[in-house]
C-alpha atoms as a PDB file:
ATOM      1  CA  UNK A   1     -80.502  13.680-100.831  1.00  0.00           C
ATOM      2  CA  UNK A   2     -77.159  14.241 -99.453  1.00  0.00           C
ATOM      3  CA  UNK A   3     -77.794  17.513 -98.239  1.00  0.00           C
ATOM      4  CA  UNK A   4     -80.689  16.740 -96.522  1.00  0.00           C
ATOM      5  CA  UNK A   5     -78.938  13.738 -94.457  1.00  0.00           C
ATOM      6  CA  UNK A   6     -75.954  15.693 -93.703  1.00  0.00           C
ATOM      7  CA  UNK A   7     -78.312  19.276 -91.908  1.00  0.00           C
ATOM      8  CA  UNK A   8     -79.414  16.105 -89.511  1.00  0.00           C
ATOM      9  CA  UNK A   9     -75.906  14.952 -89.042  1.00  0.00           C
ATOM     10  CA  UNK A  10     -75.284  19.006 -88.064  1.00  0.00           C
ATOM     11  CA  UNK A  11     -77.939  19.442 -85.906  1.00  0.00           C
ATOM     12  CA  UNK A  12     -77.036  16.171 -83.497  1.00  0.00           C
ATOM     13  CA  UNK A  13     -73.598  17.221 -83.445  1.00  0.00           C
ATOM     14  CA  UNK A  14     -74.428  20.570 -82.500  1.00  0.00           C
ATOM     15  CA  UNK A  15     -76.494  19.499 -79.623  1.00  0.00           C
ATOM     16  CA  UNK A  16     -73.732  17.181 -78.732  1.00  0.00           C
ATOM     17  CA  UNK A  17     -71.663  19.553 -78.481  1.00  0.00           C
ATOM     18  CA  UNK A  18     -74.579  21.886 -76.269  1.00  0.00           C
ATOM     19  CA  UNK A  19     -74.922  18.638 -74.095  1.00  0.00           C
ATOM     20  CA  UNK A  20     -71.129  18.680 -73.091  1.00  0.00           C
ATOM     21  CA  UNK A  21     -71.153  22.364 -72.639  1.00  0.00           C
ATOM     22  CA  UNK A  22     -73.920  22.162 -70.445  1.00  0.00           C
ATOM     23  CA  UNK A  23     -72.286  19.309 -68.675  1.00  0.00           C
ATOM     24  CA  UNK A  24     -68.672  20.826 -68.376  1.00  0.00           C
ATOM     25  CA  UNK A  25     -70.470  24.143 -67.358  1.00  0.00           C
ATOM     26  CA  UNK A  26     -72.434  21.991 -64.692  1.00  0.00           C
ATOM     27  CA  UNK A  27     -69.165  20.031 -63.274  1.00  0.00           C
ATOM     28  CA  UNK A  28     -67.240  23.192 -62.701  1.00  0.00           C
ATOM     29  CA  UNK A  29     -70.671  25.207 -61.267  1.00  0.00           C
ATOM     30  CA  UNK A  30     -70.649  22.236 -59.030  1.00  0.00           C
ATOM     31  CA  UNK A  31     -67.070  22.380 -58.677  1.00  0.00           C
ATOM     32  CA  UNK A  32     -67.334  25.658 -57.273  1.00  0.00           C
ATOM     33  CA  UNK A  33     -70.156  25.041 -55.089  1.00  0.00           C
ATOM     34  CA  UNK A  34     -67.906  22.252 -53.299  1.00  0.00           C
ATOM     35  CA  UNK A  35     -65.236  24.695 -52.842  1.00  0.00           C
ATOM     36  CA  UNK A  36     -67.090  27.154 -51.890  1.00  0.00           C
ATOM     37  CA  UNK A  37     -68.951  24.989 -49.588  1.00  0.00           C
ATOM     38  CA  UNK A  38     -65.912  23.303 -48.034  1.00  0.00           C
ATOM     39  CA  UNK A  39     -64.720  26.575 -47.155  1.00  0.00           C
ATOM     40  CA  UNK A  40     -67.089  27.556 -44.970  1.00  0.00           C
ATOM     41  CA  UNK A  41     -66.774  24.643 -43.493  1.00  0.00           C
ATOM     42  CA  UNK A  42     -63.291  25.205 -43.472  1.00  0.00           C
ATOM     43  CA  UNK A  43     -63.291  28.790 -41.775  1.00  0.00           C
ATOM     44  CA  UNK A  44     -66.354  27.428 -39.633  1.00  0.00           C
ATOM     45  CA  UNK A  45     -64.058  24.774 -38.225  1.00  0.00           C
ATOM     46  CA  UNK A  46     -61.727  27.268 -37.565  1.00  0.00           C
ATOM     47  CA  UNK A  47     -63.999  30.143 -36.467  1.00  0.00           C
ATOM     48  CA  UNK A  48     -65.359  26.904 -33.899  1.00  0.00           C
ATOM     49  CA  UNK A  49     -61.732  26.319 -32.965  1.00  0.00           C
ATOM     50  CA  UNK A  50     -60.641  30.021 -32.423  1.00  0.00           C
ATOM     51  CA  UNK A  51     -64.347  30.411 -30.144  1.00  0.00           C
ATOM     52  CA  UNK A  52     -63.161  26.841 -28.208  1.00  0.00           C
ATOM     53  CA  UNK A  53     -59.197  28.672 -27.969  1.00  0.00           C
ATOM     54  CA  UNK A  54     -61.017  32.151 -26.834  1.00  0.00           C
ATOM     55  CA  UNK A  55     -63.399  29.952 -24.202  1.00  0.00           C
ATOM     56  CA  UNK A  56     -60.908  28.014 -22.592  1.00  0.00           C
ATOM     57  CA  UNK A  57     -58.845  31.409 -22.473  1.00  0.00           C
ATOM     58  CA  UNK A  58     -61.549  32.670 -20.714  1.00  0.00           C
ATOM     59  CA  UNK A  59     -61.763  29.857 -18.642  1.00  0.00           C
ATOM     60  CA  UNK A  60     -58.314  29.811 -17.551  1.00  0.00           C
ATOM     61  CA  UNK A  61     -58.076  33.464 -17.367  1.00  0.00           C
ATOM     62  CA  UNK A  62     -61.536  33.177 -15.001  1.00  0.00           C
ATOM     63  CA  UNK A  63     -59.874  30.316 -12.633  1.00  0.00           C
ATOM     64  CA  UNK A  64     -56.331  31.945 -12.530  1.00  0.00           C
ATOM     65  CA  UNK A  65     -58.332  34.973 -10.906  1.00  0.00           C
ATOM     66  CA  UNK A  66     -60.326  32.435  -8.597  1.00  0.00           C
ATOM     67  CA  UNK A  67     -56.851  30.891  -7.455  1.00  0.00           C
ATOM     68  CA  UNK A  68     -55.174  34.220  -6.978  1.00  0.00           C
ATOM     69  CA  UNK A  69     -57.444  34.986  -5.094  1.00  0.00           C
ATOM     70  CA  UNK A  70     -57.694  32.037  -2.803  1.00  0.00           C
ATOM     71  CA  UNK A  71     -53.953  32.460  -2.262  1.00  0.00           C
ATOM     72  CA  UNK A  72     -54.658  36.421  -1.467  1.00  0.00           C
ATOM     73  CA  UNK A  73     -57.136  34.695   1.052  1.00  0.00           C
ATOM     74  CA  UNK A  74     -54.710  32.224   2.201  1.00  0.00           C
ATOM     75  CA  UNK A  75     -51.825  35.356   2.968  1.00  0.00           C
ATOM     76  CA  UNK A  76     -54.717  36.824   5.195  1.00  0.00           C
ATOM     77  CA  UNK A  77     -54.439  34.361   7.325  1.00  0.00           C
ATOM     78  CA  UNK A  78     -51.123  36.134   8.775  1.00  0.00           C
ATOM     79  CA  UNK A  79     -48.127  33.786  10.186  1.00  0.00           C
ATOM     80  CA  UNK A  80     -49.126  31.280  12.400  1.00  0.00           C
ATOM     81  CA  UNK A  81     -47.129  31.016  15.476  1.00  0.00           C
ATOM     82  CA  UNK A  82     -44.399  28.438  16.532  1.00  0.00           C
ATOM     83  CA  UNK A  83     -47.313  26.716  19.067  1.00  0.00           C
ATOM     84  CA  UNK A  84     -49.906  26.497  16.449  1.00  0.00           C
ATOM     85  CA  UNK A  85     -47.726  25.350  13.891  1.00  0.00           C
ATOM     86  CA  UNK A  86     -47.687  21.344  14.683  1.00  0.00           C
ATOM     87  CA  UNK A  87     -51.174  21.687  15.493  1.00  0.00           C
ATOM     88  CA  UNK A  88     -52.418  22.856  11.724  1.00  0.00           C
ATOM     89  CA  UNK A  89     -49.224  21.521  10.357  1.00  0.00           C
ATOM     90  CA  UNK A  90     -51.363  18.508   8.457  1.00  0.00           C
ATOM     91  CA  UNK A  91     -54.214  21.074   7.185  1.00  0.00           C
ATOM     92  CA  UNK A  92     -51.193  23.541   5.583  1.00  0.00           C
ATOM     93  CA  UNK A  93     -49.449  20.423   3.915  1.00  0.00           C
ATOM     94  CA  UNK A  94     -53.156  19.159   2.430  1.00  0.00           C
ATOM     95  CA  UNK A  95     -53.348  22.982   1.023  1.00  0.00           C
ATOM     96  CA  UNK A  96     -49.141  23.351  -0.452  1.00  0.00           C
ATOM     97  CA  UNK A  97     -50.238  19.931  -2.261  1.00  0.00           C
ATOM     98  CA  UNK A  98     -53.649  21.793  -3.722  1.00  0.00           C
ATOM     99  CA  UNK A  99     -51.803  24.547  -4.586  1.00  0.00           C
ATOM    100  CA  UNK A 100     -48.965  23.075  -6.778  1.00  0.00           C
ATOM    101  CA  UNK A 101     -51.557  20.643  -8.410  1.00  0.00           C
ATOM    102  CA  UNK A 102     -53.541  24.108  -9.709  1.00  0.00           C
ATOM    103  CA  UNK A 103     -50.810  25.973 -10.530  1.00  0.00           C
ATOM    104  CA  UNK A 104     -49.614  22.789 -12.549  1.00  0.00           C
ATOM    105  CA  UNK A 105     -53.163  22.547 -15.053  1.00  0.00           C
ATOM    106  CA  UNK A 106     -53.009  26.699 -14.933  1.00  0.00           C
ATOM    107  CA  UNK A 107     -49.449  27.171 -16.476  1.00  0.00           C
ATOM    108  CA  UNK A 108     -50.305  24.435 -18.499  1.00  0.00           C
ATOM    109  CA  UNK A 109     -50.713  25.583 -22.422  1.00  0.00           C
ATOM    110  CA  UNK A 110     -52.396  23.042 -23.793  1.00  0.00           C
ATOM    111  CA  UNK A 111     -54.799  22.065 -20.855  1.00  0.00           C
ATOM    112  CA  UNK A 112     -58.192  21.178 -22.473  1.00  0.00           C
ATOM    113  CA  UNK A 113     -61.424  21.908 -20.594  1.00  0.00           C
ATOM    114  CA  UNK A 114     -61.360  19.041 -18.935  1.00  0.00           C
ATOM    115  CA  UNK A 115     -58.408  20.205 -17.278  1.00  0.00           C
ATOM    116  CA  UNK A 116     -60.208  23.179 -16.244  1.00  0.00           C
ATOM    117  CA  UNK A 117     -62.862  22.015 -15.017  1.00  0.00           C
ATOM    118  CA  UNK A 118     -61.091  19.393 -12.574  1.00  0.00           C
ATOM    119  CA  UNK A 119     -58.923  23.033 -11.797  1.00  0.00           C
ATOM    120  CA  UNK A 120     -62.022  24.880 -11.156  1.00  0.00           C
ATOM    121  CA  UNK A 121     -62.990  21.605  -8.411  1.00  0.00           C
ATOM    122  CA  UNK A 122     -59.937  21.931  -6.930  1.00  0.00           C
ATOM    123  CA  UNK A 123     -59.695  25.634  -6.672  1.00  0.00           C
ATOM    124  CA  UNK A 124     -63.005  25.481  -4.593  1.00  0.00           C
ATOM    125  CA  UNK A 125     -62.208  22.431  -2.670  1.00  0.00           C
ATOM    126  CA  UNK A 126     -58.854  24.666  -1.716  1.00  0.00           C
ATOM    127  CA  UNK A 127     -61.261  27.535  -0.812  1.00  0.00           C
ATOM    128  CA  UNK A 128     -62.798  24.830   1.605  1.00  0.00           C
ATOM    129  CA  UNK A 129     -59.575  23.712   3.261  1.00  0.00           C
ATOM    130  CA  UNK A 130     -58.458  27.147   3.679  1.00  0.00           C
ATOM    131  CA  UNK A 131     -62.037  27.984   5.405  1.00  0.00           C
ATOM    132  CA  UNK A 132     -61.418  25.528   7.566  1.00  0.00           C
ATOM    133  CA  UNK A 133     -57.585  26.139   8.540  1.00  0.00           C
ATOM    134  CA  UNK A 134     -59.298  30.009   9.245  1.00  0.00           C
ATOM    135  CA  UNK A 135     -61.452  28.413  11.547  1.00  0.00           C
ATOM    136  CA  UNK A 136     -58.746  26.178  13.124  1.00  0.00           C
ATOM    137  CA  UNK A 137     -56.482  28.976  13.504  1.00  0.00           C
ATOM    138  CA  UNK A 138     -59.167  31.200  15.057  1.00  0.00           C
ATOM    139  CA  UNK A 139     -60.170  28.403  17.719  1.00  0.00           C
ATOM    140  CA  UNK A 140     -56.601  27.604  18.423  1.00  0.00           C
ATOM    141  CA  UNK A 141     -55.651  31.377  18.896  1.00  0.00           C
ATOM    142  CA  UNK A 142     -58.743  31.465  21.168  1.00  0.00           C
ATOM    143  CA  UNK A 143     -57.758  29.473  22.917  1.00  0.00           C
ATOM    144  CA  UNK A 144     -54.117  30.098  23.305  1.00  0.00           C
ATOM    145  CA  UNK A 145     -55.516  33.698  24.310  1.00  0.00           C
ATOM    146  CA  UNK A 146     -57.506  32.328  27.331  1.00  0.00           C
ATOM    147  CA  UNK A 147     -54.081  29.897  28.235  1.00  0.00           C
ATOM    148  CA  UNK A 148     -52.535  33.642  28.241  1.00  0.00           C
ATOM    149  CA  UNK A 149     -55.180  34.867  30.028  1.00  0.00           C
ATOM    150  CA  UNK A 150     -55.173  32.030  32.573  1.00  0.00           C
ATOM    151  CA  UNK A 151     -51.221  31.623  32.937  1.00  0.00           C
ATOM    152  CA  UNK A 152     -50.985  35.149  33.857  1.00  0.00           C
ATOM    153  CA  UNK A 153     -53.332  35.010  36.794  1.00  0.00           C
ATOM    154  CA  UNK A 154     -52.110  32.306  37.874  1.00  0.00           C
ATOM    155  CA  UNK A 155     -48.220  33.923  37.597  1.00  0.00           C
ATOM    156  CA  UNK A 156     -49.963  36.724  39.798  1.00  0.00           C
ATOM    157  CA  UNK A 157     -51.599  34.467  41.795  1.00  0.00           C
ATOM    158  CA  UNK A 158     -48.380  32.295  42.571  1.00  0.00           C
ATOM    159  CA  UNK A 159     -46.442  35.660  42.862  1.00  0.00           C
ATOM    160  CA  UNK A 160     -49.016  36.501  45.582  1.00  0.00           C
ATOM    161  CA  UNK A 161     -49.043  33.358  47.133  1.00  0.00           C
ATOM    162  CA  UNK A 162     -45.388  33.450  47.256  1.00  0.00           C
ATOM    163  CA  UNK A 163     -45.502  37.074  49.037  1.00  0.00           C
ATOM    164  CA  UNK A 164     -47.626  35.908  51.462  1.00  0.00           C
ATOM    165  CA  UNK A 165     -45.523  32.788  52.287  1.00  0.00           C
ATOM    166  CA  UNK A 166     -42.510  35.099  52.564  1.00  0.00           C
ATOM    167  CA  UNK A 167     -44.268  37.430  54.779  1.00  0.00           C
ATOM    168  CA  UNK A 168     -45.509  34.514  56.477  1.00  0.00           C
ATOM    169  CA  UNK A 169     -41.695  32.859  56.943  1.00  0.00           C
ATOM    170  CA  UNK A 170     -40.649  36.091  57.713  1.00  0.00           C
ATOM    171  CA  UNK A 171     -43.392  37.026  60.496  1.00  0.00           C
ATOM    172  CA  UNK A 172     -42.232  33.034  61.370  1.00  0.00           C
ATOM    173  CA  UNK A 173     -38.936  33.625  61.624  1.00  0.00           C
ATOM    174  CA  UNK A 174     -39.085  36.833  63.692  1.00  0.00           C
ATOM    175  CA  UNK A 175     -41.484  35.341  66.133  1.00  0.00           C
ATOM    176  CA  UNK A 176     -38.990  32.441  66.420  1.00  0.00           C
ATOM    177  CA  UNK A 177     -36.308  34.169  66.952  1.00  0.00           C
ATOM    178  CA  UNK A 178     -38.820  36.366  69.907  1.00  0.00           C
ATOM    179  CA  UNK A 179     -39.498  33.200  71.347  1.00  0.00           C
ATOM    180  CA  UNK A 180     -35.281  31.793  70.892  1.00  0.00           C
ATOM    181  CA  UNK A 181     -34.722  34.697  72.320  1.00  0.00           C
ATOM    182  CA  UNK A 182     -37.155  34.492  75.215  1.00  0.00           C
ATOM    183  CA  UNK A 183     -36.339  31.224  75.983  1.00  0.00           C
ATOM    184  CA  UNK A 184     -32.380  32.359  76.898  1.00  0.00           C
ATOM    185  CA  UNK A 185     -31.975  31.972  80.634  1.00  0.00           C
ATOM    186  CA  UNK A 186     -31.185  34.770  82.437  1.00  0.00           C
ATOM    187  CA  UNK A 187     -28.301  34.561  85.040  1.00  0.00           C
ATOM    188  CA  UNK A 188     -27.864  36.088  88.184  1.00  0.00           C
ATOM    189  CA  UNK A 189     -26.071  36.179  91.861  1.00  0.00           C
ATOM    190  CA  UNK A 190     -22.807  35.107  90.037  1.00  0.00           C
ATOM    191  CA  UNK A 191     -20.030  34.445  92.527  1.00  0.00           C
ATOM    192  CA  UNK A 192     -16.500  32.999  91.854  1.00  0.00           C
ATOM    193  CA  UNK A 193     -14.498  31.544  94.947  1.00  0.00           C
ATOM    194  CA  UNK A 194     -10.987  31.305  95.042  1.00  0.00           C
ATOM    195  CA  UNK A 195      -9.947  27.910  96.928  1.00  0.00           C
ATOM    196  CA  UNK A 196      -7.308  26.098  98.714  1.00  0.00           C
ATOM    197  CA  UNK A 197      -7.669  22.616  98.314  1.00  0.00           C
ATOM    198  CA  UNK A 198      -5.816  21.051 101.511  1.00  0.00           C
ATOM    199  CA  UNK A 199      -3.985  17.653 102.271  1.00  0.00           C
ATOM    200  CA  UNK A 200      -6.745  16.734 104.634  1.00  0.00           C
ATOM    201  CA  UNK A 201      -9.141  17.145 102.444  1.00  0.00           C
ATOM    202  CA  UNK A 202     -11.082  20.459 103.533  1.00  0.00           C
ATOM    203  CA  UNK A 203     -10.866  22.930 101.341  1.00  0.00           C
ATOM    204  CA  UNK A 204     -10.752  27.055 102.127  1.00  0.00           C
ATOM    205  CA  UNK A 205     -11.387  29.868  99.881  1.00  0.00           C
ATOM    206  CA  UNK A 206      -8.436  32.413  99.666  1.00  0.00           C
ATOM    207  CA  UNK A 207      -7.325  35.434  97.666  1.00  0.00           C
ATOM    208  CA  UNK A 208      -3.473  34.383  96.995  1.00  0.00           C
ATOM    209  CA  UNK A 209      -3.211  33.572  94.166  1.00  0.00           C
ATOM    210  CA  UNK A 210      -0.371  30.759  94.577  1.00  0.00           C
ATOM    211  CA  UNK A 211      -2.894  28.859  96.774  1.00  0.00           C
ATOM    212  CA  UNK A 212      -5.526  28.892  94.247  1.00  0.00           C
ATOM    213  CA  UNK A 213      -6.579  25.183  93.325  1.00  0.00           C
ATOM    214  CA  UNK A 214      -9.535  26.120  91.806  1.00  0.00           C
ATOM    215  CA  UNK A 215     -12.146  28.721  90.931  1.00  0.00           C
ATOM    216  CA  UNK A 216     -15.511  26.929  92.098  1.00  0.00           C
ATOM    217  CA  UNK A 217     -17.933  29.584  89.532  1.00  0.00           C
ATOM    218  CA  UNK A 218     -21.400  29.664  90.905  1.00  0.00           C
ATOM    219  CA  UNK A 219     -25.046  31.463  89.307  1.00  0.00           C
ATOM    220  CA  UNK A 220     -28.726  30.912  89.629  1.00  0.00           C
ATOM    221  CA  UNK A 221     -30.444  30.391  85.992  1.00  0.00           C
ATOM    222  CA  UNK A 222     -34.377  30.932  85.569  1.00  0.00           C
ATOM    223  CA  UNK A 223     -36.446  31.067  82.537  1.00  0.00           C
ATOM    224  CA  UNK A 224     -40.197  30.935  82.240  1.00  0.00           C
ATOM    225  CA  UNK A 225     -40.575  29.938  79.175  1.00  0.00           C
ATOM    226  CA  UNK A 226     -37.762  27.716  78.665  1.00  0.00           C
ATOM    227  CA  UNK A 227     -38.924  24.391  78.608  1.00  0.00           C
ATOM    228  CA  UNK A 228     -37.717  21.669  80.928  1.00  0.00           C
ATOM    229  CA  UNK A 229     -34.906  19.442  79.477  1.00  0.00           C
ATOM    230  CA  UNK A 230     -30.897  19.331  79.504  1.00  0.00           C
ATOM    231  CA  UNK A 231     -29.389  22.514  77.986  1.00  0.00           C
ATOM    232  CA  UNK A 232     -25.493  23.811  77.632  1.00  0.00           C
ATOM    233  CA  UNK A 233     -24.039  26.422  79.910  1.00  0.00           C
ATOM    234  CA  UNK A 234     -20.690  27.819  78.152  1.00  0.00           C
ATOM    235  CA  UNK A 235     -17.910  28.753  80.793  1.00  0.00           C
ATOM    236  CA  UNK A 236     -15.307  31.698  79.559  1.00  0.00           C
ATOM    237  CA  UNK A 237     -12.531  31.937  81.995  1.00  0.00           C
ATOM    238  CA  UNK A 238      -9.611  34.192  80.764  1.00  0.00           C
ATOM    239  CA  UNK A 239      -6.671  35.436  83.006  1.00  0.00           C
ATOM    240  CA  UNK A 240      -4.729  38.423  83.799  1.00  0.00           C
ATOM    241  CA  UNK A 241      -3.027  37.960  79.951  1.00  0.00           C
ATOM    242  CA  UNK A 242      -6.187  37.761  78.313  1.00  0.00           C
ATOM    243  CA  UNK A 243      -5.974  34.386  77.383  1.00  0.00           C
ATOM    244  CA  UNK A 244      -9.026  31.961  77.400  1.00  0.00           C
ATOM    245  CA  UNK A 245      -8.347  29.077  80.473  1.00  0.00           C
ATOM    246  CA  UNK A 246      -8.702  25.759  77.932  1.00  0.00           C
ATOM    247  CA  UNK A 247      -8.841  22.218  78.649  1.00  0.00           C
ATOM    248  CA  UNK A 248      -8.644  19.360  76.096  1.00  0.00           C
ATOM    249  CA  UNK A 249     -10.166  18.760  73.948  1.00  0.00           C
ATOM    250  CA  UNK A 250     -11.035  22.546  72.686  1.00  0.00           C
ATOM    251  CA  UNK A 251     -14.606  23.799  72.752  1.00  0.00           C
ATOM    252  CA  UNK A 252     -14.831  26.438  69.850  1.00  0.00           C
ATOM    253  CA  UNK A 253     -18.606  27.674  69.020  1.00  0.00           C
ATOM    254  CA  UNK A 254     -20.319  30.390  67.194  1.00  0.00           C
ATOM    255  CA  UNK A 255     -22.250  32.795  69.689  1.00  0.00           C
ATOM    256  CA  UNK A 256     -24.613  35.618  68.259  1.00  0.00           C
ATOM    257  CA  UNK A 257     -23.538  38.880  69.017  1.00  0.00           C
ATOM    258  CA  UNK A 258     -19.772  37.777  69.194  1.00  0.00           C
ATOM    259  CA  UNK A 259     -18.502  35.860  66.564  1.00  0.00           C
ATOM    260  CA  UNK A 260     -16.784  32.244  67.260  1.00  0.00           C
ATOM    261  CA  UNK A 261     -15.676  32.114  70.972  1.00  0.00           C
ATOM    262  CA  UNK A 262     -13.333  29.610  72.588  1.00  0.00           C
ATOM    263  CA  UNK A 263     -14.574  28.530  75.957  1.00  0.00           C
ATOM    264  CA  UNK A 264     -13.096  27.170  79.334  1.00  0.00           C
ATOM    265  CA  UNK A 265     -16.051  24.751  79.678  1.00  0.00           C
ATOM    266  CA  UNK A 266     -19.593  23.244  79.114  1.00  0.00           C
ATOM    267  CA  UNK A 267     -22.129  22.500  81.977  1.00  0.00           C
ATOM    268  CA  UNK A 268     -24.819  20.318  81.032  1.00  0.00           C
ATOM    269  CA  UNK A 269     -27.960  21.502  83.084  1.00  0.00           C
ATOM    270  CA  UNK A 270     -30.642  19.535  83.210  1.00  0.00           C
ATOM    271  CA  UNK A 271     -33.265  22.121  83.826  1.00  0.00           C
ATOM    272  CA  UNK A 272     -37.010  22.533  85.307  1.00  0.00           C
ATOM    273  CA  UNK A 273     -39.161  25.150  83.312  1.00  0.00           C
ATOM    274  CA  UNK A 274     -39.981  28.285  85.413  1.00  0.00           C
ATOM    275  CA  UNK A 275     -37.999  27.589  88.393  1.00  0.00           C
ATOM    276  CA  UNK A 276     -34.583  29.171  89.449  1.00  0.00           C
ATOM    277  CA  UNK A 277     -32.031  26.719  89.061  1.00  0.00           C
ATOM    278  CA  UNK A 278     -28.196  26.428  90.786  1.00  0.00           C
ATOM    279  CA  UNK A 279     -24.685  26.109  89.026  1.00  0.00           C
ATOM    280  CA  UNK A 280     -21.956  25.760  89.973  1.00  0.00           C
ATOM    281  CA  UNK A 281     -18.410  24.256  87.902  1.00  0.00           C
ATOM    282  CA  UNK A 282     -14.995  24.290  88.556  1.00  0.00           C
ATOM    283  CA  UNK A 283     -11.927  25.725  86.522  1.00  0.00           C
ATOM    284  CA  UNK A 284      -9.033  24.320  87.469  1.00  0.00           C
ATOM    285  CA  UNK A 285      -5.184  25.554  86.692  1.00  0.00           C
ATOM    286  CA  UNK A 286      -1.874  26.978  87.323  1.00  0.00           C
ATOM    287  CA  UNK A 287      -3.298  30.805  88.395  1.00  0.00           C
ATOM    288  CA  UNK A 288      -1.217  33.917  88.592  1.00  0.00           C
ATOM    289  CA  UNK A 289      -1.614  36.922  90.659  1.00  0.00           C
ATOM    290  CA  UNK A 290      -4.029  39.657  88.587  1.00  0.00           C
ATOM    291  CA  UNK A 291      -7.847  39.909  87.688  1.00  0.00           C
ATOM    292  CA  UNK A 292      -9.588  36.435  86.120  1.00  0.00           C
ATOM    293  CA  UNK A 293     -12.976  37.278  83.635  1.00  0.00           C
ATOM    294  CA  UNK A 294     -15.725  34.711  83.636  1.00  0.00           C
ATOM    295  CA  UNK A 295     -18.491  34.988  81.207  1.00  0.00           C
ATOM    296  CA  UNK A 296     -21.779  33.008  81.202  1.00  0.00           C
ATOM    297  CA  UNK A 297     -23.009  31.804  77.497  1.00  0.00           C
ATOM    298  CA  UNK A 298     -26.348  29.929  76.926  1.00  0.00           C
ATOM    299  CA  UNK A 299     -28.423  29.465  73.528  1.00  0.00           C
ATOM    300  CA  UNK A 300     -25.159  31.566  71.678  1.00  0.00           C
ATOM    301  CA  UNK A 301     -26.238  34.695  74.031  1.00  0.00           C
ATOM    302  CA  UNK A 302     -23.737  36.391  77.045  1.00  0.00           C
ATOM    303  CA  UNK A 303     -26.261  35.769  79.960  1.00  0.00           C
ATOM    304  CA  UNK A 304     -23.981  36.865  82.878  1.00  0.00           C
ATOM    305  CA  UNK A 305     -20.265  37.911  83.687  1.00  0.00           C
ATOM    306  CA  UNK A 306     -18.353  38.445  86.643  1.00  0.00           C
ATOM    307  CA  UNK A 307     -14.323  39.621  87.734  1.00  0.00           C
ATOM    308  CA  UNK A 308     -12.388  37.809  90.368  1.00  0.00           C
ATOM    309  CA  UNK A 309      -8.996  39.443  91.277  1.00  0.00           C
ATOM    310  CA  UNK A 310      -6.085  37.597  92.800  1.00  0.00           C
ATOM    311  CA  UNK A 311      -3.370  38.715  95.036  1.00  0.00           C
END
């Protein structure tokens, strides 16, 4: 009897035994399976991570391109000169500000995509400004071209204009000075008388010189083209020294062939155009024996001279 109850006894602890081999063999099966399984997830994780790392590489590598090359397309654009400068100043500070903001997110290491992707939006709205500073600058240096164009024909233009007005003056001037110099009377039938002024009053003309009161200068002027009016008549009496016959106050003016002259005397004519016209003026003085020079001035020009001797 005992035997036979303990070979039961046996055989249930033996499949005890099984039951918790089995189990233990099923834990660490399972054990391994959940290892195993976590990692894959593990090196999927990662694998997902180093794709996401080599994307937004790619990404970045992909806009840095884009932006180097907006800024190649920018340096196209040449220097813009000192006139245009104000004039596109606001559209060249809008696209400095774009450009640091870029280059900011680009040199940035641990910029995520959505980083990127507000890079990439501003890399083409800088594409855009820079379009339309291109565009701007083209019109601008149009039109700064045509100014050119225009400014320069008008230069010539003035410069011609200014030729012809000098030409004009001149052909002006010279006609004036035709017609000044038409209009100077002409002098003739000059006679001086010596004469002796007497006590009674009568008066004779004489050669002696210590008789001489006066020397009565007489001349017809005629113009034709001199118009009617009062004009000057310039008396030049010098004696036998050479010395100009003055009275006071002194007449001193600037004729045109002859430098500044000092004269005896000015006869105001008042004078009828085309008609010949009678002077005559007195010098009066202390006179010595030898030859006396008058000369006739009118309009700055010698019209006449004459030599009266005294004994």
């Amino acid at each position: 009897m005992t035997n036979q109850t303990a070979e039961p006894n046996q055989s249930r602890s033996a499949q005890q035994k099984n039951w918790i081999i089995g189990i233990l063999a099923l834990a660490l099966i399972g054990t391994w399976v959940y290892f195993l399984m976590d990692q894959q997830d593990k090196s999927s994780t990662i694998q997902r991570q180093q794709a996401d790392i080599t994307s937004l590489d790619a990404s970045k590598l992909r806009l840095q391109s884009a932006f180097d090359e907006s800024l190649v397309r920018l340096d196209s654009l040449g220097s813009i000169s000192d006139s245009l400068k104000q004039t596109v100043g606001g559209l060249r500070s809008e696209i400095e500000t774009k450009k640091a903001e870029i280059r900011k997110i680009l040199n940035d290491r641990n910029a995520k995509q959505a980083d990127l992707e507000k890079a990439r939006l501003m890399i083409a709205d800088l594409n855009d400004r820079i379009l339309n500073l291109d565009a701007e600058v083209s019109r601008l240096t149009g039109e700064n071209k045509k100014l050119n164009i225009d400014n320069a024909q008008l230069k010539q233009e003035k410069e011609e204009l200014e030729t012809d007005l000098g030409n004009t003056k001149k052909e002006k001037d010279q006609l004036s000075a035709t017609v000044d110099k038409g209009s100077t009377f002409v002098a003739s039938n000059i006679q001086v008388q010596a004469v002796d002024e007497r006590k009674s009053g009568k008066e004779k003309t004489t050669s002696r010189a210590k008789r001489v009161d006066k020397l009565v200068v007489s001349f017809d002027i005629e113009n034709r083209i001199a118009r009617s009016g009062p004009t000057p008549i310039m008396l030049l009496v010098s004696g036998p020294d050479g010395k100009v016959i003055t009275s006071e106050p002194l007449i001193e003016l600037s004729t045109r062939e002859d430098g500044m002259k000092t004269f005896t005397a000015q006869v105001d004519v008042n004078y009828t155009q085309g008609s010949k016209q009678n002077v005559q003026y007195p010098i009066r003085g202390a006179f010595e024996k030898g030859d006396y020079n008058i000369e006739i001035y009118q309009n700055g020009f010698k019209i006449g001279q004459a030599n009266r001797p005294l004994n």
